[in-house]
PDB file of N, CA and C in Angstrom:
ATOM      1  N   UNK A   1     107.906  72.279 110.732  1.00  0.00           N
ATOM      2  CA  UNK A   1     107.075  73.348 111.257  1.00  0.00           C
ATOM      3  C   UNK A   1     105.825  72.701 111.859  1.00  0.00           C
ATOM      4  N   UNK A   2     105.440  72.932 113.107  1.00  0.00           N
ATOM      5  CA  UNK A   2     104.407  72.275 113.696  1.00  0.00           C
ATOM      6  C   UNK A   2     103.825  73.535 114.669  1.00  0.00           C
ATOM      7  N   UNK A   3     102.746  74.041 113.788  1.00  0.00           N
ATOM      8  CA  UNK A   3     102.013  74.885 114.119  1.00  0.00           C
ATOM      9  C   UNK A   3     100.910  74.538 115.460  1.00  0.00           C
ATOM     10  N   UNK A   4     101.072  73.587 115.855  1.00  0.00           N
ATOM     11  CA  UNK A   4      99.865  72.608 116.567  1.00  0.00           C
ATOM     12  C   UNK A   4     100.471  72.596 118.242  1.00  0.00           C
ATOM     13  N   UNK A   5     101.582  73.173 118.600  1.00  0.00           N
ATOM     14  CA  UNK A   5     101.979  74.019 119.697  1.00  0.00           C
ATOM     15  C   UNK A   5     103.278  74.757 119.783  1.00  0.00           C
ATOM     16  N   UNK A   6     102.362  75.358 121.131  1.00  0.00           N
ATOM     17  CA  UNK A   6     103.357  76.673 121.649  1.00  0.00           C
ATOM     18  C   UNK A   6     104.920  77.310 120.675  1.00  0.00           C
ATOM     19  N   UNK A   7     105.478  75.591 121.239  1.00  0.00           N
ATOM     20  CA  UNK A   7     106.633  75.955 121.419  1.00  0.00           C
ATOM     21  C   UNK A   7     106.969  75.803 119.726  1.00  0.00           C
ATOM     22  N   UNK A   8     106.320  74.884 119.078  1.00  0.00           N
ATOM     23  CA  UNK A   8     106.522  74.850 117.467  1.00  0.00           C
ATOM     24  C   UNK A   8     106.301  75.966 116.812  1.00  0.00           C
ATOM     25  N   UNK A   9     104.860  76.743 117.306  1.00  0.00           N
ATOM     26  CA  UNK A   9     104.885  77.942 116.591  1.00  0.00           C
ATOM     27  C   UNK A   9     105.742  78.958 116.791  1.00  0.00           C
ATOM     28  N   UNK A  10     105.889  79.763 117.755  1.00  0.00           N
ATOM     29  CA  UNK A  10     107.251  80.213 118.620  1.00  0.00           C
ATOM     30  C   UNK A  10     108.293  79.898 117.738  1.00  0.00           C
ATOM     31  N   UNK A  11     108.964  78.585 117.439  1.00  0.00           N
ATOM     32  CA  UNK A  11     110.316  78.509 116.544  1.00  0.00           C
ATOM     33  C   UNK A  11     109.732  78.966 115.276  1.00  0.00           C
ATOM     34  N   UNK A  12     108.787  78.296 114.642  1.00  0.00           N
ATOM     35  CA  UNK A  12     108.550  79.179 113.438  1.00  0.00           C
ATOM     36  C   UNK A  12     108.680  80.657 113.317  1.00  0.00           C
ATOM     37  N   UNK A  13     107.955  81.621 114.196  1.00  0.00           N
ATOM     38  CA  UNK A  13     107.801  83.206 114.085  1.00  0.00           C
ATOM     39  C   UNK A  13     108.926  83.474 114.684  1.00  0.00           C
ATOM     40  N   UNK A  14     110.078  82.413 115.339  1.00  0.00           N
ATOM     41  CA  UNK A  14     111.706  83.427 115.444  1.00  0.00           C
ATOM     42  C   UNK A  14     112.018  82.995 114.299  1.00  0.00           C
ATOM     43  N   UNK A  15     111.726  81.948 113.854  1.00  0.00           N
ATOM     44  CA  UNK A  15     112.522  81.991 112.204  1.00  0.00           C
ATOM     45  C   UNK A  15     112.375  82.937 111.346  1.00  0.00           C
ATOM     46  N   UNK A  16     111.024  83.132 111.193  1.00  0.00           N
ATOM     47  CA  UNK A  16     110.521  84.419 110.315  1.00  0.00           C
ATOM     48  C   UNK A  16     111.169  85.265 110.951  1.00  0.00           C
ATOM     49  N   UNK A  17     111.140  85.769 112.490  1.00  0.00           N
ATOM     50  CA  UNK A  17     112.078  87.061 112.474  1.00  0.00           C
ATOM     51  C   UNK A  17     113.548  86.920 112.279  1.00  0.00           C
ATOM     52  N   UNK A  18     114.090  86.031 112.881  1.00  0.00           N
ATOM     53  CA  UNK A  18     115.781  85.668 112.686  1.00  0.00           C
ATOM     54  C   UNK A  18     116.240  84.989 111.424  1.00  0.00           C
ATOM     55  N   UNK A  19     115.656  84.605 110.748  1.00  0.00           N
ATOM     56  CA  UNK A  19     116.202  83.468 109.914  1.00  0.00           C
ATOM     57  C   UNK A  19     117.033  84.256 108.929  1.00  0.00           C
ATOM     58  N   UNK A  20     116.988  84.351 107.100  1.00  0.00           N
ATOM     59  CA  UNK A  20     117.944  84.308 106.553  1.00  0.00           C
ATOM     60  C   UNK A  20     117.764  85.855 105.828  1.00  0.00           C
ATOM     61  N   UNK A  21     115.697  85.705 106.188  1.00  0.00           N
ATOM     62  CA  UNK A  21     115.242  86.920 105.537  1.00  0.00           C
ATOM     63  C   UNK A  21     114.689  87.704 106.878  1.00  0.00           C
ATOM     64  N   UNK A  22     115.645  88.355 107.512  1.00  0.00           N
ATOM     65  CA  UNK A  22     115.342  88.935 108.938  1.00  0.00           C
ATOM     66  C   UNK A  22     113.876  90.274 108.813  1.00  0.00           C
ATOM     67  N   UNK A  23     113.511  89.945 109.727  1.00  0.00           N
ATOM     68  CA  UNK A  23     112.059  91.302 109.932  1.00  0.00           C
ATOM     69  C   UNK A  23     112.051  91.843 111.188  1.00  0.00           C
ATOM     70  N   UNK A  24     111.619  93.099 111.117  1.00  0.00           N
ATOM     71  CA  UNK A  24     110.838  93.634 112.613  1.00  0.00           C
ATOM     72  C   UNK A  24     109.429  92.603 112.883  1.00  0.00           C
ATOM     73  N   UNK A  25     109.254  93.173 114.292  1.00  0.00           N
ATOM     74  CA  UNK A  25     107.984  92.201 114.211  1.00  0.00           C
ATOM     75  C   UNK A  25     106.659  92.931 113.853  1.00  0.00           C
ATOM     76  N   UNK A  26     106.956  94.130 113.232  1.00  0.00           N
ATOM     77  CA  UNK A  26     106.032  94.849 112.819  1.00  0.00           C
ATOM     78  C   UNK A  26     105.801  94.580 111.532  1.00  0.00           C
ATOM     79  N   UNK A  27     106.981  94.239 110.452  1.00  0.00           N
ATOM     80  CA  UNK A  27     106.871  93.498 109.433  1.00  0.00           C
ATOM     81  C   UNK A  27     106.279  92.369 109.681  1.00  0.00           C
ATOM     82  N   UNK A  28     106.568  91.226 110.711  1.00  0.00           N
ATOM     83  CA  UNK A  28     106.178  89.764 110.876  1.00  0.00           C
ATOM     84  C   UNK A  28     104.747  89.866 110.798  1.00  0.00           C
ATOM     85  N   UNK A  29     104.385  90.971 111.356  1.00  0.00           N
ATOM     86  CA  UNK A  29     102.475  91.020 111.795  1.00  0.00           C
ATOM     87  C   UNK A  29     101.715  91.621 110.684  1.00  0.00           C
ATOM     88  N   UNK A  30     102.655  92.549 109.714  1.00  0.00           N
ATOM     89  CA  UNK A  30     101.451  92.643 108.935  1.00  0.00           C
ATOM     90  C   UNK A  30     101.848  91.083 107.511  1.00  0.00           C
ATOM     91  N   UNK A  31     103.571  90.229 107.362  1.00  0.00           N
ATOM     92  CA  UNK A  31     103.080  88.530 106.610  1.00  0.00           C
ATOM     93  C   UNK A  31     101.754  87.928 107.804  1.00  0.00           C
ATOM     94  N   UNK A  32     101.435  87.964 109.118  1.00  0.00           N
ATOM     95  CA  UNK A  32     100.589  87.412 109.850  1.00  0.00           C
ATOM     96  C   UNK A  32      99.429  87.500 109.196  1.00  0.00           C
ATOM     97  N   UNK A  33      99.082  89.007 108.647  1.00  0.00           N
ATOM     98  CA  UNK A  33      97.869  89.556 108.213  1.00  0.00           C
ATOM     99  C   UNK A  33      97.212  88.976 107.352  1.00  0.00           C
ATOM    100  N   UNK A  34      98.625  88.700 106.147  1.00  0.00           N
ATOM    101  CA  UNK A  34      98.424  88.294 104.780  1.00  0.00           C
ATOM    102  C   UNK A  34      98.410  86.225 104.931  1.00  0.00           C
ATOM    103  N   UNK A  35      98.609  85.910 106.010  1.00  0.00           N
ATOM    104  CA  UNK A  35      98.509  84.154 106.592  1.00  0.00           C
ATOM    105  C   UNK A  35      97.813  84.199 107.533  1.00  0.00           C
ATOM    106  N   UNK A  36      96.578  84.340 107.096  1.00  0.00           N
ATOM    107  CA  UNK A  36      95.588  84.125 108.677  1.00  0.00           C
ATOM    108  C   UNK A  36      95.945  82.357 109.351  1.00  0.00           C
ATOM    109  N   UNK A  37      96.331  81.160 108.586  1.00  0.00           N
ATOM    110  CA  UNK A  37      96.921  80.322 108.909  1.00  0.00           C
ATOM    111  C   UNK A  37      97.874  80.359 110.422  1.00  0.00           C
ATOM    112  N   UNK A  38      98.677  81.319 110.067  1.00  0.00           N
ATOM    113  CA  UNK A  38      99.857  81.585 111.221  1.00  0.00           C
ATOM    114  C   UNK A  38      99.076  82.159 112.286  1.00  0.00           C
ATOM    115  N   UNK A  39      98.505  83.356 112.001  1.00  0.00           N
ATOM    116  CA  UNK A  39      97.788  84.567 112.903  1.00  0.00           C
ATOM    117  C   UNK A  39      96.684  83.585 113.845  1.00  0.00           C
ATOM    118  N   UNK A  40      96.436  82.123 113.340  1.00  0.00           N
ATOM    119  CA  UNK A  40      95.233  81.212 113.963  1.00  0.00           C
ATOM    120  C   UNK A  40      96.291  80.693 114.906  1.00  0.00           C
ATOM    121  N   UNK A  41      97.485  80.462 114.575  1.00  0.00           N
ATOM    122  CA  UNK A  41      97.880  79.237 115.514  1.00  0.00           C
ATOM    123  C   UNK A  41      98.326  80.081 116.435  1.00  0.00           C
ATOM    124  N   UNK A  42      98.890  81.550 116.248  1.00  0.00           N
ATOM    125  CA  UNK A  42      99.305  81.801 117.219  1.00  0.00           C
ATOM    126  C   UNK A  42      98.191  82.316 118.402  1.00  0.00           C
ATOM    127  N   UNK A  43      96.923  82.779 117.549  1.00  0.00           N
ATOM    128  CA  UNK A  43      95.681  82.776 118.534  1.00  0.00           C
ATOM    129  C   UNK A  43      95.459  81.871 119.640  1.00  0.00           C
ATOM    130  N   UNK A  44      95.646  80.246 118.874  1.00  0.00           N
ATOM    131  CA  UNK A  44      95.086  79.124 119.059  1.00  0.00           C
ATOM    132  C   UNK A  44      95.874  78.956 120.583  1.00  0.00           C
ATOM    133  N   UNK A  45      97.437  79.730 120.741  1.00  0.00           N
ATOM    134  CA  UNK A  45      98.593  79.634 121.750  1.00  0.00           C
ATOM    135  C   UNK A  45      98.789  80.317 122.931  1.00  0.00           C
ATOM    136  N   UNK A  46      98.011  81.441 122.519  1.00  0.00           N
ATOM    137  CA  UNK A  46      98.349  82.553 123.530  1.00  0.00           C
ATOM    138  C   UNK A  46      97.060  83.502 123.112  1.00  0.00           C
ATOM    139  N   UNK A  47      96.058  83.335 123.754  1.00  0.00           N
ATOM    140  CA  UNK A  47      94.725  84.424 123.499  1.00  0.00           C
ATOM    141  C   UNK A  47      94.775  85.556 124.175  1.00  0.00           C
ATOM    142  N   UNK A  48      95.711  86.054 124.552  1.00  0.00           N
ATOM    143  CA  UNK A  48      95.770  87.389 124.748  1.00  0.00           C
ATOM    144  C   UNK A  48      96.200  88.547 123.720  1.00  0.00           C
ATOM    145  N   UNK A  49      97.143  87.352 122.671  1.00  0.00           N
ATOM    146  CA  UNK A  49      97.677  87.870 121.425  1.00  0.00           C
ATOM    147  C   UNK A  49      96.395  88.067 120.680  1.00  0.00           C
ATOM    148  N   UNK A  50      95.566  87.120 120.606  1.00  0.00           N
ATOM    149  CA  UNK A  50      94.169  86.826 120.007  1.00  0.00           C
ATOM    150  C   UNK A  50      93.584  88.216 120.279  1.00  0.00           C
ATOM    151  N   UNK A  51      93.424  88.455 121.136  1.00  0.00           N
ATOM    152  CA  UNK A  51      92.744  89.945 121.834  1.00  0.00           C
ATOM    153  C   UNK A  51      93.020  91.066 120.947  1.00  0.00           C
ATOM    154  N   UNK A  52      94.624  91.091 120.871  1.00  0.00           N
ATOM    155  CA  UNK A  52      95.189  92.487 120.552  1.00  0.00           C
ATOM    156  C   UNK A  52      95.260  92.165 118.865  1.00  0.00           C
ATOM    157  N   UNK A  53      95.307  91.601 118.183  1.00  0.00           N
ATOM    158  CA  UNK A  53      94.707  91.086 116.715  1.00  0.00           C
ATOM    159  C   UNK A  53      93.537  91.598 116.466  1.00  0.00           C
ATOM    160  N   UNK A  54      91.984  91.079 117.278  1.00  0.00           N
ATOM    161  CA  UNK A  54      90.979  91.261 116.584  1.00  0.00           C
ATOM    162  C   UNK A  54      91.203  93.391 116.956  1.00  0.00           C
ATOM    163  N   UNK A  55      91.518  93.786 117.950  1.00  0.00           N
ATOM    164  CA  UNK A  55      92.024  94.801 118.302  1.00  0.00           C
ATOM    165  C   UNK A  55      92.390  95.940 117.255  1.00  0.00           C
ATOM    166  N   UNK A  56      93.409  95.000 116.360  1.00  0.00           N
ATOM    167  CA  UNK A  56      93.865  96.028 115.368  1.00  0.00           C
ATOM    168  C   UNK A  56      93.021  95.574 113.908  1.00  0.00           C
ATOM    169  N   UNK A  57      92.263  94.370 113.905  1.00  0.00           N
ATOM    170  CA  UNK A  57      91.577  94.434 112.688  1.00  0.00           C
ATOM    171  C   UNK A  57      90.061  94.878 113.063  1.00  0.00           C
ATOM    172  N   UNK A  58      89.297  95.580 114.178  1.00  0.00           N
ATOM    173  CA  UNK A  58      88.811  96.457 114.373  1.00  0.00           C
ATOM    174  C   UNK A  58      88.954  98.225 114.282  1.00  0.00           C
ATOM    175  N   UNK A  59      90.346  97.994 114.458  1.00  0.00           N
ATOM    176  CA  UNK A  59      91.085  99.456 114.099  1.00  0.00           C
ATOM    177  C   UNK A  59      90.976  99.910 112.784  1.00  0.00           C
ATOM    178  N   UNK A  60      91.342  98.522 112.078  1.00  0.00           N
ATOM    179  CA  UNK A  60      91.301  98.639 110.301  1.00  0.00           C
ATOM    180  C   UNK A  60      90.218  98.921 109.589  1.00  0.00           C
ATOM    181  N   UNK A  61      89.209  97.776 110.408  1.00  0.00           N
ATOM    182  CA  UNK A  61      87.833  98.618 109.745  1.00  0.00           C
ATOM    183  C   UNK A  61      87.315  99.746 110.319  1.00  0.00           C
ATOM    184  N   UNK A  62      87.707 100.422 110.768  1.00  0.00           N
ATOM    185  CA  UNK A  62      86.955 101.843 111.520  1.00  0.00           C
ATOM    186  C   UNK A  62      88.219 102.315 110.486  1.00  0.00           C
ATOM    187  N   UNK A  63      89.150 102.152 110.378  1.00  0.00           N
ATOM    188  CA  UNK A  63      89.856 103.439 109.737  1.00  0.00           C
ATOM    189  C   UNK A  63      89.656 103.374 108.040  1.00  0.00           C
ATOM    190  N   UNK A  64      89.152 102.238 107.453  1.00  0.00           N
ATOM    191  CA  UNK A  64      88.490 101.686 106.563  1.00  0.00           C
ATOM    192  C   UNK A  64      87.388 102.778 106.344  1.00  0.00           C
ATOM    193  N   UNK A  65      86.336 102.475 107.226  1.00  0.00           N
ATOM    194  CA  UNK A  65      84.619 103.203 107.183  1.00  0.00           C
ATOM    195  C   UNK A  65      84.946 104.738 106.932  1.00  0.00           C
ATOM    196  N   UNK A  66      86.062 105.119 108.188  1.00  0.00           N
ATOM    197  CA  UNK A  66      86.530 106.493 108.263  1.00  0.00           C
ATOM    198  C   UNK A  66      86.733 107.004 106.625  1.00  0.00           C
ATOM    199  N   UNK A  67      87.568 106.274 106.097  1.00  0.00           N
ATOM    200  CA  UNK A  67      88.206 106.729 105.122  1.00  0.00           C
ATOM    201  C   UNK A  67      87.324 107.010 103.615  1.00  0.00           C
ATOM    202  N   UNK A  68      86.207 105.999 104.177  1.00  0.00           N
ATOM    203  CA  UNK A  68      85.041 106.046 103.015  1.00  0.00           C
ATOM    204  C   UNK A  68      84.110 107.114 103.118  1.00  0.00           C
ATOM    205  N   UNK A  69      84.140 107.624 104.519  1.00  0.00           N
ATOM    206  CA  UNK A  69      83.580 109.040 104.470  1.00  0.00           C
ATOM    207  C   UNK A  69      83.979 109.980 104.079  1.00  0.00           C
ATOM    208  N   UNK A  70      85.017 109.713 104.506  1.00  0.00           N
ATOM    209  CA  UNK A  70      86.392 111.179 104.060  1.00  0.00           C
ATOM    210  C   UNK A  70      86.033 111.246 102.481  1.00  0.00           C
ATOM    211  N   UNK A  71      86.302 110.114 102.275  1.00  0.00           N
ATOM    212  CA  UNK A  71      86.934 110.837 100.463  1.00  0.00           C
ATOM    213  C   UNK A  71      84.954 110.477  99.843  1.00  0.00           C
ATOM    214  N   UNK A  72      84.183 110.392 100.812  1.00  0.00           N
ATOM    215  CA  UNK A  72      82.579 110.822 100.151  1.00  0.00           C
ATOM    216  C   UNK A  72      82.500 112.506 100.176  1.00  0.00           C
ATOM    217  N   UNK A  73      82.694 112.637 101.692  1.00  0.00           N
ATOM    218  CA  UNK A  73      82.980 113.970 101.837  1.00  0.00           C
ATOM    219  C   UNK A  73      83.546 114.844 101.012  1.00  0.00           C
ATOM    220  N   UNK A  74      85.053 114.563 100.486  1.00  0.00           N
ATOM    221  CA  UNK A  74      85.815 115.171  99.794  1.00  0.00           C
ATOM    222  C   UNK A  74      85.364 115.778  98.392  1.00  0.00           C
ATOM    223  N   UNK A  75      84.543 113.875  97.585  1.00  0.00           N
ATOM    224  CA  UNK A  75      84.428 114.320  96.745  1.00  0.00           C
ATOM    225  C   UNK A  75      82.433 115.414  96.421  1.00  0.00           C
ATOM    226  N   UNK A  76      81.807 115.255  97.714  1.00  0.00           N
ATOM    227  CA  UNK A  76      80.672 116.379  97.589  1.00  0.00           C
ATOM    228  C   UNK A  76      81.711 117.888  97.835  1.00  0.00           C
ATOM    229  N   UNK A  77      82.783 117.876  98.029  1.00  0.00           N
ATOM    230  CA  UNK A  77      83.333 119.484  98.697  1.00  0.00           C
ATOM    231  C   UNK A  77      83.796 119.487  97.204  1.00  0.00           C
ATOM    232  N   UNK A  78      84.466 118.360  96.467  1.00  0.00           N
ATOM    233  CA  UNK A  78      84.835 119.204  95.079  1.00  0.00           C
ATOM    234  C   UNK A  78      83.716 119.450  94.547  1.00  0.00           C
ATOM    235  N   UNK A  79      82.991 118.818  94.384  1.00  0.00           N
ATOM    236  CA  UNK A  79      81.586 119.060  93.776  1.00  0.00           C
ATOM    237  C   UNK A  79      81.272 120.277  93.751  1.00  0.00           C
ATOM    238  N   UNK A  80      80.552 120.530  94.998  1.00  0.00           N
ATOM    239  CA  UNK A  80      80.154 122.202  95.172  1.00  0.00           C
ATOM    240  C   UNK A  80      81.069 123.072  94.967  1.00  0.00           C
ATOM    241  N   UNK A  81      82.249 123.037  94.873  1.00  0.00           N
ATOM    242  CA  UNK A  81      83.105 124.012  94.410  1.00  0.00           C
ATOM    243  C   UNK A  81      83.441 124.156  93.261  1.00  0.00           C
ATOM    244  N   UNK A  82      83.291 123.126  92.743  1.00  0.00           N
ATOM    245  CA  UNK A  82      83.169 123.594  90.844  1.00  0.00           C
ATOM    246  C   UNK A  82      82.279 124.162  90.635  1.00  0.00           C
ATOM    247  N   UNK A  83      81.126 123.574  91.244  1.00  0.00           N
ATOM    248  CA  UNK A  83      79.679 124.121  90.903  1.00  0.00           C
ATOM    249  C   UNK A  83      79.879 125.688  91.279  1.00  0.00           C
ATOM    250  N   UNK A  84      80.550 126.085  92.104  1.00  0.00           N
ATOM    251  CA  UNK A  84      80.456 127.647  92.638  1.00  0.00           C
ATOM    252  C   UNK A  84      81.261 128.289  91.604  1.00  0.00           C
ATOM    253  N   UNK A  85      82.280 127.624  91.191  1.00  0.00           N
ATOM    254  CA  UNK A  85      83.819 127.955  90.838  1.00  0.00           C
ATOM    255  C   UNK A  85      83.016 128.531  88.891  1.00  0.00           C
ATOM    256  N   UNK A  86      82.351 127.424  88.523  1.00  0.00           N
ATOM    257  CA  UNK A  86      81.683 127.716  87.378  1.00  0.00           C
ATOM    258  C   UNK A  86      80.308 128.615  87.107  1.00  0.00           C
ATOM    259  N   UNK A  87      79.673 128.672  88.026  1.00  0.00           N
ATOM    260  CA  UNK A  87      78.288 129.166  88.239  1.00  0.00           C
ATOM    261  C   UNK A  87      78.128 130.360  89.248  1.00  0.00           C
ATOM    262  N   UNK A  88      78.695 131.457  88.713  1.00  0.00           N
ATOM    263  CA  UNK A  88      79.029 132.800  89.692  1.00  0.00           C
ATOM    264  C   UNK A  88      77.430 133.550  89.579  1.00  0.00           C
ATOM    265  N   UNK A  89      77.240 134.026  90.304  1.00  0.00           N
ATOM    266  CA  UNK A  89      75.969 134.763  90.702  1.00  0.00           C
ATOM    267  C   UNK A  89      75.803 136.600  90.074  1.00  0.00           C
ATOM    268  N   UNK A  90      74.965 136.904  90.030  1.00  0.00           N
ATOM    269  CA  UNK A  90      74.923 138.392  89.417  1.00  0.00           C
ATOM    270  C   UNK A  90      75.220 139.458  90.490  1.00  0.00           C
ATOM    271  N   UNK A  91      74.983 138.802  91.737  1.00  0.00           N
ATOM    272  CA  UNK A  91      75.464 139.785  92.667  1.00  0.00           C
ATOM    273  C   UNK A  91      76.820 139.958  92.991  1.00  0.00           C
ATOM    274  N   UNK A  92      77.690 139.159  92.391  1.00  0.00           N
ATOM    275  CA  UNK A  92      79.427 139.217  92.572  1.00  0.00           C
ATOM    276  C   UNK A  92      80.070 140.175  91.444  1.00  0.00           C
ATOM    277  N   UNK A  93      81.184 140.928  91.672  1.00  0.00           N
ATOM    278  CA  UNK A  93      81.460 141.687  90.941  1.00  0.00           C
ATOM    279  C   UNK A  93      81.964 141.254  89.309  1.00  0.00           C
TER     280      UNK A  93
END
């Protein structure tokens, strides 16, 4: 395995997809995720791939941040609704 060009890395990531333990390459990219090792060389080969990488680990953290609002959000909406749910007012029947 000779990560150090093109054409070495290339046979490596058809191995990973063809070899004995076959993948989509949607599987291949998120072992890429978990081997920033691989995900470098293939940067290092073709920077357009590089592009569409930082691409989706910009995606991740926005859907990351997103998600930390959401469930902040969520949990002030349970909040106030217990609080309502327990604490009824004299003007309700």
């Amino acid at each position: 395995m000779d990560l150090t060009t093109p054409g070495g890395t290339r046979e490596f990531l058809l191995l990973c997809l063809d070899g004995p333990r076959k993948r989509t390459a949607v599987q291949l990219v998120k072992v890429l995720e978990l081997q920033p090792t691989f995900a470098d060389a293939v940067d290092v080969h073709a920077p357009d791939l590089a592009a569409l990488r930082r691409q989706v680990e910009e995606a991740r953290a926005a859907q990351a941040k997103a998600k930390g609002v959401a469930d902040r959000a969520r949990r002030a909406y349970a909040d106030a609704l217990e609080t309502w749910i327990r604490t009824p007012t004299t003007k309700e029947n």
